[in-house]
Protein backbone atom coordinates (compact mmCIF):
# COMPACT_ATOMS: atom_id res chain seq x y z
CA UNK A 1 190.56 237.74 55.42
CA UNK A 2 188.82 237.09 52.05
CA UNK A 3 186.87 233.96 51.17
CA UNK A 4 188.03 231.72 48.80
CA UNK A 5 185.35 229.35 47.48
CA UNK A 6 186.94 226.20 45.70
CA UNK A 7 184.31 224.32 43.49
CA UNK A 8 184.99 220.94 42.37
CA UNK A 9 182.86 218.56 40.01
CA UNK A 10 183.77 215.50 39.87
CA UNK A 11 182.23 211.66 38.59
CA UNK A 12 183.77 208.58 39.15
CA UNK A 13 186.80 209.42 40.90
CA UNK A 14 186.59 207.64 44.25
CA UNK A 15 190.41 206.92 43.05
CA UNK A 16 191.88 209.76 43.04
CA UNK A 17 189.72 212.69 44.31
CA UNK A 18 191.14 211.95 47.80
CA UNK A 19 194.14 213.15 46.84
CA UNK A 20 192.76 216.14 45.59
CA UNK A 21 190.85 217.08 48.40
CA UNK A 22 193.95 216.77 50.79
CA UNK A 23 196.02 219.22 49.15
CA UNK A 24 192.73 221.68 49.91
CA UNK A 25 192.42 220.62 53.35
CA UNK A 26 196.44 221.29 53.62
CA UNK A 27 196.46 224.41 52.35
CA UNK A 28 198.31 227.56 54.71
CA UNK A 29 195.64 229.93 54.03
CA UNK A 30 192.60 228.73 55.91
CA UNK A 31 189.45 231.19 54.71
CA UNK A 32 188.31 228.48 52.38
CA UNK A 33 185.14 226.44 51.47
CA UNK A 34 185.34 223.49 49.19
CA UNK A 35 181.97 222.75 47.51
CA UNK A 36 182.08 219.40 45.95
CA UNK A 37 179.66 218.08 43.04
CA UNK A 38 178.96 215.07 42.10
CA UNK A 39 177.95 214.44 38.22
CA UNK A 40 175.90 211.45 39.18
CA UNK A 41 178.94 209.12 40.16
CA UNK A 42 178.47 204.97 39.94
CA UNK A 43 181.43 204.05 42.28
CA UNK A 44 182.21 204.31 45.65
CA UNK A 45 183.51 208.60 45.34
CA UNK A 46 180.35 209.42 48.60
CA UNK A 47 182.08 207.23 50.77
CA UNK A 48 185.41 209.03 50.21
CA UNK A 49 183.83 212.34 49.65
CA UNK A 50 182.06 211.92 53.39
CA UNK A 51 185.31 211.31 55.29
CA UNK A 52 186.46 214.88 53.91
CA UNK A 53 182.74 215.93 54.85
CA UNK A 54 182.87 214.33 58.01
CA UNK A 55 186.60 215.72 59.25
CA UNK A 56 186.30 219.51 58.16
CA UNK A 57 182.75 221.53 57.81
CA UNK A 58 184.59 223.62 55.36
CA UNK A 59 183.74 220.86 52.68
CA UNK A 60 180.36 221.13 51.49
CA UNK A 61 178.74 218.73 48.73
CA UNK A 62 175.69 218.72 46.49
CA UNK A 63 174.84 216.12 43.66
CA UNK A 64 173.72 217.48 40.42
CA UNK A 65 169.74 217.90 40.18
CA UNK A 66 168.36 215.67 37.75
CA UNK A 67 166.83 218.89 35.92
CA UNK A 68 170.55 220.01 35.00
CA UNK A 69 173.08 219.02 32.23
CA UNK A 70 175.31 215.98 33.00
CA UNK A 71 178.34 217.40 32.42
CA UNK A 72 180.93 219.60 34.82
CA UNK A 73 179.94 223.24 33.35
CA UNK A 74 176.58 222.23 34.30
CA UNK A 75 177.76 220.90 37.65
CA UNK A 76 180.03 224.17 38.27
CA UNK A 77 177.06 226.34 37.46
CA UNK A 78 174.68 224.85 40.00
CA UNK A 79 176.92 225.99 42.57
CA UNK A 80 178.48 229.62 41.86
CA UNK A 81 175.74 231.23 43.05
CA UNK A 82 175.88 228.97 46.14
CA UNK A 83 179.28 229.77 46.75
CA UNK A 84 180.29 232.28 49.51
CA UNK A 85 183.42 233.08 48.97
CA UNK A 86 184.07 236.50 47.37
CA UNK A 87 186.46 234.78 44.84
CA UNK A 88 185.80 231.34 43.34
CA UNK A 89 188.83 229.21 42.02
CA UNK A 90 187.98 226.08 39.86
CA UNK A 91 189.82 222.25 40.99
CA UNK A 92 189.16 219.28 38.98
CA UNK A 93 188.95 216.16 40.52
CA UNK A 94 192.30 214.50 39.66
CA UNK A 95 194.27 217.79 40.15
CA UNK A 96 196.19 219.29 43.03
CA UNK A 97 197.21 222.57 44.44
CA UNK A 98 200.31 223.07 46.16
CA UNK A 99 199.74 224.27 50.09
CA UNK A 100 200.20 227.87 49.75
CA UNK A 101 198.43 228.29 46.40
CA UNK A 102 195.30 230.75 48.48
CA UNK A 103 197.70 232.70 50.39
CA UNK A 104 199.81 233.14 47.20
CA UNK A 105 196.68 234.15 44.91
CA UNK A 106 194.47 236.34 47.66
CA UNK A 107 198.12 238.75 48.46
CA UNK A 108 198.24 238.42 44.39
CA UNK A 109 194.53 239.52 43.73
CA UNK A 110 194.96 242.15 46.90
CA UNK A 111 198.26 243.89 45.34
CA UNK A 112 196.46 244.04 41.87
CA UNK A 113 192.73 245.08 42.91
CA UNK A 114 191.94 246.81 39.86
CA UNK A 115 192.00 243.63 37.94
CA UNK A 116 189.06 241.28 37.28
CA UNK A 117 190.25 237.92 37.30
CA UNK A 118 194.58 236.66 38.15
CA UNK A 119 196.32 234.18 35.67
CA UNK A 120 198.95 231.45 37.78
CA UNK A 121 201.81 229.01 36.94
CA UNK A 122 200.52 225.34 36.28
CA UNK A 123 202.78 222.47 36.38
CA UNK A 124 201.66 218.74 34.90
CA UNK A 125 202.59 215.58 36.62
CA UNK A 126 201.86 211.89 35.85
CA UNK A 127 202.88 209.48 33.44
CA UNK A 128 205.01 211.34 31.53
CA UNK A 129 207.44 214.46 31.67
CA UNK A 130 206.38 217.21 33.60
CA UNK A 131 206.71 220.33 31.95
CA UNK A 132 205.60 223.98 33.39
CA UNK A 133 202.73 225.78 32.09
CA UNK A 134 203.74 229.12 31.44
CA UNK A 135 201.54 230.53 29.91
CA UNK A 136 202.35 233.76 27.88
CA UNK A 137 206.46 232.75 28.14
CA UNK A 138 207.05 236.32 28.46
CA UNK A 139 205.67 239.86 29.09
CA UNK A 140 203.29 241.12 26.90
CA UNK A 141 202.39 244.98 26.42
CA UNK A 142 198.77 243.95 26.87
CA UNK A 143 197.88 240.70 28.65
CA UNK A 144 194.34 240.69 28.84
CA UNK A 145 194.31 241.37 24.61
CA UNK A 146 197.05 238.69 24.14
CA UNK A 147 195.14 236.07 25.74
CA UNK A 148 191.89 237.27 23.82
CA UNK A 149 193.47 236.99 20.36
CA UNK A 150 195.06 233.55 21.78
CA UNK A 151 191.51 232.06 22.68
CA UNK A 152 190.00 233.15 19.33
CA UNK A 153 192.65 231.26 16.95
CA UNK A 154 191.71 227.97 19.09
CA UNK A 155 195.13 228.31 21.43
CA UNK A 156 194.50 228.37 25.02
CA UNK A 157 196.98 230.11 27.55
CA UNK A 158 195.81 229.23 30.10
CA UNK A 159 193.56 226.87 31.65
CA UNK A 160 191.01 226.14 34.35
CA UNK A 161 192.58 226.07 37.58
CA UNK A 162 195.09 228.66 36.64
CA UNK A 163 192.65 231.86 37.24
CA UNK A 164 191.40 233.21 40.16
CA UNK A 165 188.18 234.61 39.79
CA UNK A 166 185.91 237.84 41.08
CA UNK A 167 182.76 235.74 42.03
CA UNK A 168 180.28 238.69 40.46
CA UNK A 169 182.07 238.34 37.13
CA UNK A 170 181.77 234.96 36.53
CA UNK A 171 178.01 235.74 37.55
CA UNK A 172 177.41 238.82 35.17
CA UNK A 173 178.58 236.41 31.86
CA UNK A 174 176.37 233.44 32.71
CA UNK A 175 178.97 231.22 33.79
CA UNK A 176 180.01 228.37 31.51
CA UNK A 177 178.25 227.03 28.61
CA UNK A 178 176.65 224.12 29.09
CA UNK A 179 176.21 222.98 25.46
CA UNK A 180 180.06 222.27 25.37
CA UNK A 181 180.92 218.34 25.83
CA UNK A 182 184.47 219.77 26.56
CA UNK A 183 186.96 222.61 26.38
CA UNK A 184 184.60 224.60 28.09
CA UNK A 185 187.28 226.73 29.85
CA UNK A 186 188.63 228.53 26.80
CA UNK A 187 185.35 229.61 25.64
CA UNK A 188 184.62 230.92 29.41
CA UNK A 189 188.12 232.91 29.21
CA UNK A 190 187.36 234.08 25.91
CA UNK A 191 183.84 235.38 26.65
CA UNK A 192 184.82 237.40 29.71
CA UNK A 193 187.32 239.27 27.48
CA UNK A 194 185.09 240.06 25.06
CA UNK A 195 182.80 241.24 27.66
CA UNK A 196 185.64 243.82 28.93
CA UNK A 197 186.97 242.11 31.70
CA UNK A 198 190.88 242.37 32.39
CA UNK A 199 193.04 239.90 33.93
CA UNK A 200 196.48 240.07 35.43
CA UNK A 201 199.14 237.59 35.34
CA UNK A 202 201.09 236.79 38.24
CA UNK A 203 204.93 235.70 36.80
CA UNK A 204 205.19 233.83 40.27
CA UNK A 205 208.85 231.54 40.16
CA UNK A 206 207.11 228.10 40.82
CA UNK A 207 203.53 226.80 39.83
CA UNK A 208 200.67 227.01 42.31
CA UNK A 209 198.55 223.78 41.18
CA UNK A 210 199.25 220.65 39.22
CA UNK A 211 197.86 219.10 36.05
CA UNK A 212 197.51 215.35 36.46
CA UNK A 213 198.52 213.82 32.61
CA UNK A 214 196.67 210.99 31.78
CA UNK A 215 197.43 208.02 29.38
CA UNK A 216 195.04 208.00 26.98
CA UNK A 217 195.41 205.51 23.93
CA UNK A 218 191.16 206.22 22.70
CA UNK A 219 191.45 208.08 19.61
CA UNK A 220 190.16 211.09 18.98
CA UNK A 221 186.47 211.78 18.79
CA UNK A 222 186.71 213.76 15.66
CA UNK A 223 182.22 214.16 16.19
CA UNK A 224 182.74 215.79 19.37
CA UNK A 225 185.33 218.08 18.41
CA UNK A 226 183.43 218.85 15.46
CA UNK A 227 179.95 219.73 18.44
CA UNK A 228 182.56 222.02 20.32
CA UNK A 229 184.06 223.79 17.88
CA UNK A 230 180.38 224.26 16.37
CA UNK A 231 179.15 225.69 19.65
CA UNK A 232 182.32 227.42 20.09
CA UNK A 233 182.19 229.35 16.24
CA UNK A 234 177.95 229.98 17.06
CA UNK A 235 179.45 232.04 19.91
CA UNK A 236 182.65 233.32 18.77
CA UNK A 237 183.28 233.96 14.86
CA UNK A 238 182.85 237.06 13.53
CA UNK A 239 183.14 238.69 10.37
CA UNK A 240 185.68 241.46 11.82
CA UNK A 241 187.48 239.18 13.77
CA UNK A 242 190.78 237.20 12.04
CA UNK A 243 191.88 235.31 15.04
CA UNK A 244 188.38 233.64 15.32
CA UNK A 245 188.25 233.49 11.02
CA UNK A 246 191.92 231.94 11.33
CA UNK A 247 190.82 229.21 13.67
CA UNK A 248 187.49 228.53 11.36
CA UNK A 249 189.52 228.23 8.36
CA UNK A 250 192.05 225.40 10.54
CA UNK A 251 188.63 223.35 11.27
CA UNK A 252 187.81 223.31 7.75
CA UNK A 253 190.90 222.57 6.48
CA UNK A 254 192.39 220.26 8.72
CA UNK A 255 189.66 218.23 10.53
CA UNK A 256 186.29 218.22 7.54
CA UNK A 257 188.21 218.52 4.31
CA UNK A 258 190.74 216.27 5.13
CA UNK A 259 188.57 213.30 6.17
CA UNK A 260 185.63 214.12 3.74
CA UNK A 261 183.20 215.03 5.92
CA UNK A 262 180.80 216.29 3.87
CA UNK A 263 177.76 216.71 6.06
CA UNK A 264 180.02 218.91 8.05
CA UNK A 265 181.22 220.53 5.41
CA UNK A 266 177.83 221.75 4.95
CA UNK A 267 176.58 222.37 8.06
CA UNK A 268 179.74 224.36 9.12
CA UNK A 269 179.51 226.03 5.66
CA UNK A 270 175.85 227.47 6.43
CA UNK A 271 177.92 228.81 9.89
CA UNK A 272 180.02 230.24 7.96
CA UNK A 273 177.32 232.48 5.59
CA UNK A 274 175.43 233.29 8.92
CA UNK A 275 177.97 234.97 9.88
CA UNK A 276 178.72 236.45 6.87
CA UNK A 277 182.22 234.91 6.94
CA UNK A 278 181.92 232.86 3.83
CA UNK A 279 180.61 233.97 0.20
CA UNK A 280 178.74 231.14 -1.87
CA UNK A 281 181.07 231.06 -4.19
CA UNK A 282 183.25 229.95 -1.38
CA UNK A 283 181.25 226.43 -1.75
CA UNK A 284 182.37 225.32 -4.99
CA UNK A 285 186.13 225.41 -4.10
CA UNK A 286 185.33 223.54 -1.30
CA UNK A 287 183.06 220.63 -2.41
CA UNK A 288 186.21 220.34 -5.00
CA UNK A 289 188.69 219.54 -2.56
CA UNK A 290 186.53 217.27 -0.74
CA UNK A 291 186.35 215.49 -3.97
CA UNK A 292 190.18 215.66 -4.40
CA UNK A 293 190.29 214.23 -0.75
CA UNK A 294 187.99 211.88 -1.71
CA UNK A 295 190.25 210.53 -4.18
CA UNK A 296 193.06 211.23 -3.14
CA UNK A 297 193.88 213.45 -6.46
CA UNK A 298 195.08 215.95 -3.51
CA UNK A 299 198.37 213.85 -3.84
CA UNK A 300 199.31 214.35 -7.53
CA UNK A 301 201.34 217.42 -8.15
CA UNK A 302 199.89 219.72 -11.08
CA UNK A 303 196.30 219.30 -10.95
CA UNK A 304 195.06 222.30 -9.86
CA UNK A 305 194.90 221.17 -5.83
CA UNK A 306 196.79 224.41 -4.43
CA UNK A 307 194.96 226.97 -6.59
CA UNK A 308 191.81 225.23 -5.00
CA UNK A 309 192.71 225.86 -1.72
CA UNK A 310 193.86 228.66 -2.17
CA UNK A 311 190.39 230.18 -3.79
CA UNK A 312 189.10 228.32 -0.80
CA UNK A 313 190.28 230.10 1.45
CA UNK A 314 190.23 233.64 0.05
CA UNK A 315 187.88 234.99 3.15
């Protein structure tokens, strides 16, 4: 009977990781280990964590060394080389699995062995409507190469509780990148399919875990998205690649020269020579339409606005 190592980072959830942590300890398959990190947690989540440690020795927990990234890539890191568990499967702290999720995903992973990593069903719950994650909605000649072009445009088909891993793959890429603020699981995903390794959806009936949706009325943090898709185009945009081109060209459009941001601009711009994506004459169009942004000129039919975007984006 395989091991299944479970690895869960978590900070500040003394509310809700209980919750979590039963639907591990209830699960029908029972070759598990549940390694729990803490990202340096202010509330009461040790006293929860150690009744879970206390009742079952197949919970394990470590805090995050002060050395290491805050952060949970940093915190999921620390431990995959701790793990045990010939396949590792990734739980946030708020989310659930249902009881026979490991049985389901070891036969899976056993009836598909030639595979590196196994794609499941996710279903949301919380505040709102519940809708089924399936990702894919349908059968694909090639999976693994559908999901890779899906990653590079930005898109994600999957997220991070939804794959069962091969513990020596996620070791041979490095694990996660620790730069990232968040999102970290697409550019995982994406990297070990540009490194060659193939994945397998299972088009089970029902979904094996559950998303928890949270209200959230903050707005977004357009500097952080901005520091993730960064890191995430320093890793990922090529020249020969138009999925990863497609989603540069949406950042630039949509997020800098819409709001002006011309130190962006810039910044993003020099990106985009680096990796010989973008020309120089490229720049002119562009500081144009931040201007027409700027003054909102973009509005008024006639002026020229199209045929600037248009030059714009003629990479």
């Amino acid at each position: 009977m395989k091991l299944v190592s479970i690895i869960i980072p978590t900070y500040n959830r003394a509310d809700l990781i209980a919750e979590t942590l039963d639907t591990v300890l209830n699960q029908t398959y029972p070759n598990w280990e549940c390694i729990i990190v803490d990202d340096g947690s202010t509330d009461n989540s040790m006293m929860v964590i150690k009744r879970y440690l206390d009742l079952d020795s197949r919970f394990s927990y470590f805090s995050r060394p002060d050395h290491k990234k805050k952060g949970p890539s940093s915190c999921r890191n620390f431990v995959i080389e701790k793990a045990k568990g010939e396949y590792i499967l990734f739980l946030d702290s708020d989310d659930l699995l249902i009881k026979t999720c490991l049985k389901e995903r070891i036969t899976f992973a056993a009836q598909h062995p030639e595979f590196d990593f196994w794609i499941f069903q996710m279903q949301t719950f919380g505040y709102e409507q519940a809708p089924v994650f399936n990702y894919g909605n349908g059968i694909f000649e090639n999976e693994t190469e559908y999901c890779k072009q899906e990653f590079a445009k930005g898109n994600h088909p999957f997220v991070i509780t939804c794959p069962l891993w091969r513990k020596n793959v996620l070791i041979k890429i490095d694990g996660f990148n620790e730069n990232l603020l968040s999102f970290e699981d697409p550019e995982l995903h994406l990297r070990a399919l540009k490194e060659g390794y193939i994945l397998k959806y299972a088009n089970f009936g029902q979904p094996d875990c559950l998303y928890r949706l949270k209200q959230n009325n903050k707005p977004v943090n357009i500097k952080r998205n901005l520091r993730n898709n960064y890191v995430f185009f320093e890793n990922h945009l090529q020249s020969n690649d138009s999925d990863s081109i497609l989603y540069y060209k949406k950042v630039l459009n949509e997020i800098i020269l819409k709001k002006v941001l011309l130190r962006q601009y810039f910044k993003f711009y020099e990106l985009g020579l680096e990796k010989e994506v973008l020309l120089s004459t490229n720049a002119f169009y562009g500081i144009m339409l931040l201007i027409y942004h700027a003054i909102g000129l973009y509005k008024i039919k006639g002026i020229g606005y199209n045929y600037l975007k248009s030059q714009f984006n003629n990479f």
